[in-house]
N, C-alpha and C. Protein backbone atom coordinates (compact mmCIF):
# COMPACT_ATOMS: atom_id res chain seq x y z
N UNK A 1 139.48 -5.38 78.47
CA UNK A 1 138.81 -4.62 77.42
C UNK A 1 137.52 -5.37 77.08
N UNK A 2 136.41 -4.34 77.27
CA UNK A 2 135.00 -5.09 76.79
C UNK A 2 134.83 -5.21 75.41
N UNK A 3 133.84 -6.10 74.74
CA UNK A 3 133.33 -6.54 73.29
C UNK A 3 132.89 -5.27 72.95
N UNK A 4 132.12 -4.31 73.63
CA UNK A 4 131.71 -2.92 73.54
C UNK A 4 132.92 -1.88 72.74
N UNK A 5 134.07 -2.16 74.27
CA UNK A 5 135.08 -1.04 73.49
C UNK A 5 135.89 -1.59 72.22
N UNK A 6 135.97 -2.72 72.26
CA UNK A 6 136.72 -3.26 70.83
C UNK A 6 135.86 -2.84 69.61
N UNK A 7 134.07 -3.44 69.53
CA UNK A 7 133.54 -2.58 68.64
C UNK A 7 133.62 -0.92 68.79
N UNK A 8 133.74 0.01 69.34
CA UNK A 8 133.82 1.51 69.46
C UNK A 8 134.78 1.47 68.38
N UNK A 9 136.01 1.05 68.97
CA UNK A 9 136.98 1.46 68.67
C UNK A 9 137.32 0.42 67.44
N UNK A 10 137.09 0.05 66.38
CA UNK A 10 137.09 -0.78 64.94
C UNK A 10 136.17 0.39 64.43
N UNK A 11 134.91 0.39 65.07
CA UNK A 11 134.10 1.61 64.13
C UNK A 11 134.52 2.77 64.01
N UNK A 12 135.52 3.10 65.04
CA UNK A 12 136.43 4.76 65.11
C UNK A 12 137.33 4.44 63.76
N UNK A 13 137.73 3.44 64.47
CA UNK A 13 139.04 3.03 62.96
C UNK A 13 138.71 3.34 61.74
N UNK A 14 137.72 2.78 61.13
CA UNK A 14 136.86 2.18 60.25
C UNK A 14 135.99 3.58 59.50
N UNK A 15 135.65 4.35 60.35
CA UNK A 15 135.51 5.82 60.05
C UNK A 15 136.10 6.40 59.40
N UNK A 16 137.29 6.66 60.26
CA UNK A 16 138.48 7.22 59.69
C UNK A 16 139.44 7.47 58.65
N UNK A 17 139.48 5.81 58.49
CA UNK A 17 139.57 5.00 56.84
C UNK A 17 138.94 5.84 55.85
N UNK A 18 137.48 5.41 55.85
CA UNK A 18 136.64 6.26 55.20
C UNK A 18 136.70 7.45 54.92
N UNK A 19 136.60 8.41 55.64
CA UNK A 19 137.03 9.71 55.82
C UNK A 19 137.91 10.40 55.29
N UNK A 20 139.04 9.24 55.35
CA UNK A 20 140.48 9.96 55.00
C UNK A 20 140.31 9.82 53.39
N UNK A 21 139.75 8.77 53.18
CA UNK A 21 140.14 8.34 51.55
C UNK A 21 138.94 8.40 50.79
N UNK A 22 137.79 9.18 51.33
CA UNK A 22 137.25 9.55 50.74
C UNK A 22 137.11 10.23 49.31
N UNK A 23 137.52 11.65 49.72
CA UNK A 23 137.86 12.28 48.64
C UNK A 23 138.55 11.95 47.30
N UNK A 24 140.19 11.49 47.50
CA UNK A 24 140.37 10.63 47.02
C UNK A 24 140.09 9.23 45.76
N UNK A 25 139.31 8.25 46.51
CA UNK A 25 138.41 7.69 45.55
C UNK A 25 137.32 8.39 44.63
N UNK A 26 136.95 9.31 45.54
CA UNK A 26 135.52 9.75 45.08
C UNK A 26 136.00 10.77 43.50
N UNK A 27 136.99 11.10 43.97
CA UNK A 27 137.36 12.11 42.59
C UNK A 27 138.19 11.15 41.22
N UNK A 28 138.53 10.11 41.89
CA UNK A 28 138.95 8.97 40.91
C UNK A 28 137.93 8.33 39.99
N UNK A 29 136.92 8.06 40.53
CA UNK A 29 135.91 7.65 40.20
C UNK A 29 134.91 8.76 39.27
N UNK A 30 134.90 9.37 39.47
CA UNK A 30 134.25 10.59 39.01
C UNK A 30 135.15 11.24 37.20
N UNK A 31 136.26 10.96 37.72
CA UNK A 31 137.10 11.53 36.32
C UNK A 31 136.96 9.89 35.62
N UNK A 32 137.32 8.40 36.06
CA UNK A 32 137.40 7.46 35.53
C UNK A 32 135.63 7.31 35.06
N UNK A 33 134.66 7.37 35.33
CA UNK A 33 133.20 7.93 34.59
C UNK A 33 133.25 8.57 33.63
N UNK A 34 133.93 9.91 33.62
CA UNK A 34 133.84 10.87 33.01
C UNK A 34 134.95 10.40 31.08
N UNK A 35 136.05 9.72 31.89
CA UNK A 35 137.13 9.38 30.60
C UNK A 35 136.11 7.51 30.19
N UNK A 36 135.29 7.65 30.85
CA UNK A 36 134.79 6.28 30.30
C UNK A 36 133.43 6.81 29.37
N UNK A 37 133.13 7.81 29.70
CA UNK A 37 131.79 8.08 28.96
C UNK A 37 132.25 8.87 27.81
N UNK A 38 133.42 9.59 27.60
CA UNK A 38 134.36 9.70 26.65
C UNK A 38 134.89 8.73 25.97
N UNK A 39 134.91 7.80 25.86
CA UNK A 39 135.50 6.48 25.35
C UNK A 39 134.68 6.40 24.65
N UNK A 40 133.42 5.99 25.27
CA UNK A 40 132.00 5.59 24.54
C UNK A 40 131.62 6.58 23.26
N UNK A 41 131.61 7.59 23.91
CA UNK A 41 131.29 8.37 23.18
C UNK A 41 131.97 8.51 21.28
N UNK A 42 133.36 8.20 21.55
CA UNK A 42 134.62 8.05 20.49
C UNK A 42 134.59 7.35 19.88
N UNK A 43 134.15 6.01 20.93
CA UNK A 43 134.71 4.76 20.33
C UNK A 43 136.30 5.04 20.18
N UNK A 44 137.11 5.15 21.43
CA UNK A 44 137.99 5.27 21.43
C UNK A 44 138.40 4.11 22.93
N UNK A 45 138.78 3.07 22.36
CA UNK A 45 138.84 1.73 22.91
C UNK A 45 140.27 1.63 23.51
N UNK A 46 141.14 2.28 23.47
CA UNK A 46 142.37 2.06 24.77
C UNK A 46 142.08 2.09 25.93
N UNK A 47 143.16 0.98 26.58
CA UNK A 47 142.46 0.62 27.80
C UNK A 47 143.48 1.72 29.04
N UNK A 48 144.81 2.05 28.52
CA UNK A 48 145.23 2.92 29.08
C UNK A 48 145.18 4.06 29.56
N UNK A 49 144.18 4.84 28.89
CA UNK A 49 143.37 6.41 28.50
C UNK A 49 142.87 6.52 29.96
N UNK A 50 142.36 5.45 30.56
CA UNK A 50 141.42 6.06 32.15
C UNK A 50 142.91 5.84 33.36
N UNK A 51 143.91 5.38 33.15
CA UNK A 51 144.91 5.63 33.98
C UNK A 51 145.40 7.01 34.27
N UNK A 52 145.82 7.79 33.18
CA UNK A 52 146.70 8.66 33.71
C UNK A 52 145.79 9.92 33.66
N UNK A 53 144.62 10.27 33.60
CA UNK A 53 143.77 11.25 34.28
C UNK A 53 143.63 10.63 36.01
N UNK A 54 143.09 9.33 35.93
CA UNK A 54 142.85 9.38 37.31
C UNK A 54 144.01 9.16 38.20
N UNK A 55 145.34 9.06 37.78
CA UNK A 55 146.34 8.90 38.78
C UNK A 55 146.80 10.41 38.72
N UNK A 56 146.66 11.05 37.99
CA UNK A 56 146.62 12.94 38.18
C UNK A 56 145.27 13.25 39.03
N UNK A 57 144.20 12.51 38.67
CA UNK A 57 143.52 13.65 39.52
C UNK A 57 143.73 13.35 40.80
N UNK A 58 143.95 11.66 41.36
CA UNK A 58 144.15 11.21 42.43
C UNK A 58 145.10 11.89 43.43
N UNK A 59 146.52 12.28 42.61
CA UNK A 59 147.59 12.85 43.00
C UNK A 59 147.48 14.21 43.73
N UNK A 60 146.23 15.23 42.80
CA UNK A 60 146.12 16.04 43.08
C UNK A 60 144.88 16.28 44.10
N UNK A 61 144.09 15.47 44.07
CA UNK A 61 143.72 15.64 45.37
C UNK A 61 144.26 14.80 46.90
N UNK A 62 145.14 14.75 47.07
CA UNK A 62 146.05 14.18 48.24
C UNK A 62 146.58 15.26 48.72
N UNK A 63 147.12 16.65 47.47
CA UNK A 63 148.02 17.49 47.37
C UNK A 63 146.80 18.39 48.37
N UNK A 64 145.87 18.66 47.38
CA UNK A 64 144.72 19.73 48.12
C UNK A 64 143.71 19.00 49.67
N UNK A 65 143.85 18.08 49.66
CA UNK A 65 143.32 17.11 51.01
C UNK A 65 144.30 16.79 52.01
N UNK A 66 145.35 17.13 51.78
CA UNK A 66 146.71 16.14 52.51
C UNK A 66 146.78 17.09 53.88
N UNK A 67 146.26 17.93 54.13
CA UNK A 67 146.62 18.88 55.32
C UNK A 67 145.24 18.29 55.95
N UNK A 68 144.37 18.07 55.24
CA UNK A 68 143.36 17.99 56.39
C UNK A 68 143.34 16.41 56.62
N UNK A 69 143.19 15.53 55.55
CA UNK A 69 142.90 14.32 55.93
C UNK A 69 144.43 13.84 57.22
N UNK A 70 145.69 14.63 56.63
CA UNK A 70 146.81 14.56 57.80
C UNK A 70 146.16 14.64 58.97
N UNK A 71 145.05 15.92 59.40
CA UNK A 71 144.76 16.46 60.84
C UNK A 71 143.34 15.33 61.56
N UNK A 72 142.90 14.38 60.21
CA UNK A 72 142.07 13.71 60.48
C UNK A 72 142.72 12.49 61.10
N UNK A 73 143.95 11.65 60.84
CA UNK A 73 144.74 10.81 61.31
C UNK A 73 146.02 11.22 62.69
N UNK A 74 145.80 12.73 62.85
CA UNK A 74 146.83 12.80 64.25
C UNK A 74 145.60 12.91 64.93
N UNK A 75 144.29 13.18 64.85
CA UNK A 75 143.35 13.53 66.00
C UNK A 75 143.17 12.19 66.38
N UNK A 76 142.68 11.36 64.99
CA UNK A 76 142.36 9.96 66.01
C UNK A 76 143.45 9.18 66.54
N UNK A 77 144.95 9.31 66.43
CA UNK A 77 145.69 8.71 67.08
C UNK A 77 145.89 9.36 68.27
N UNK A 78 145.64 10.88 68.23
CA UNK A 78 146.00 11.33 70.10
C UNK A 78 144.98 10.94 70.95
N UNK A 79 143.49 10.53 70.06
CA UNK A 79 142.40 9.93 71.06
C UNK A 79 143.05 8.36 71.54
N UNK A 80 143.18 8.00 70.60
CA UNK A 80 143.73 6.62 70.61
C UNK A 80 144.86 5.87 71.38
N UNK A 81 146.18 7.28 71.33
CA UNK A 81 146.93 6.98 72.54
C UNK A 81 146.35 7.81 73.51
N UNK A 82 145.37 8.64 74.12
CA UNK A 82 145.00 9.35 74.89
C UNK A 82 143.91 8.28 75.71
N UNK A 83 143.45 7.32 75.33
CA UNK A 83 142.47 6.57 76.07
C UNK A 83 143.47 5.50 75.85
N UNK A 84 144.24 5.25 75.90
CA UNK A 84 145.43 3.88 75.99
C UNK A 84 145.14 3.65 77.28
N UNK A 85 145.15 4.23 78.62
CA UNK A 85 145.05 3.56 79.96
C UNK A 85 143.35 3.02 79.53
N UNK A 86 142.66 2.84 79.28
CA UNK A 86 141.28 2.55 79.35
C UNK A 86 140.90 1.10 78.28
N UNK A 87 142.19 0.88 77.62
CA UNK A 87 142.36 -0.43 77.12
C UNK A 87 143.35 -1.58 77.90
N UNK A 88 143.85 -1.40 78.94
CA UNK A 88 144.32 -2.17 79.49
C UNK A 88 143.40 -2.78 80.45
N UNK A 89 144.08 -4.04 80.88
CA UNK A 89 143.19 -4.91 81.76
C UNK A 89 143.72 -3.94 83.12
């Protein structure tokens, strides 16, 4: 296996990662902003208040993402075992 295909294939990985958990973070982050600029706004200083929006919204987008980011992790593993002869010596 060349230095070439080991980098390909970390940056395929590494993509993927990304990809999958995109959404995910991105909507975590977005509601944990949103219950933080609410805080401010209150002056409502519990530190618990940004947990359980973002572990709902988190939840729920897995629920509405979970079919695709699923089809995003069997594609790169059938590439992955599908070029398996091309990683051996």
């Amino acid at each position: 296996m060349t230095d070439a295909t080991v980098i390909g294939l970390a940056r395929e990985a590494l993509m993927t990662v990304l990809l999958v958990s995109g959404p995910a973070l991105g909507l975590g982050i977005l509601v944990g902003l949103l219950v933080s600029i609410f805080q401010a706004t209150t002056q409502i200083q519990e530190q618990t208040l940004t947990f359980v929006p973002k572990i709902f919204t988190v939840l729920l987008a897995i629920v509405a993402f979970g079919p695709w980011m699923l089809r995003v992790l069997v594609d790169f593993g059938e590439r992955l075992l599908g070029n398996l002869h091309t990683f051996i010596w």
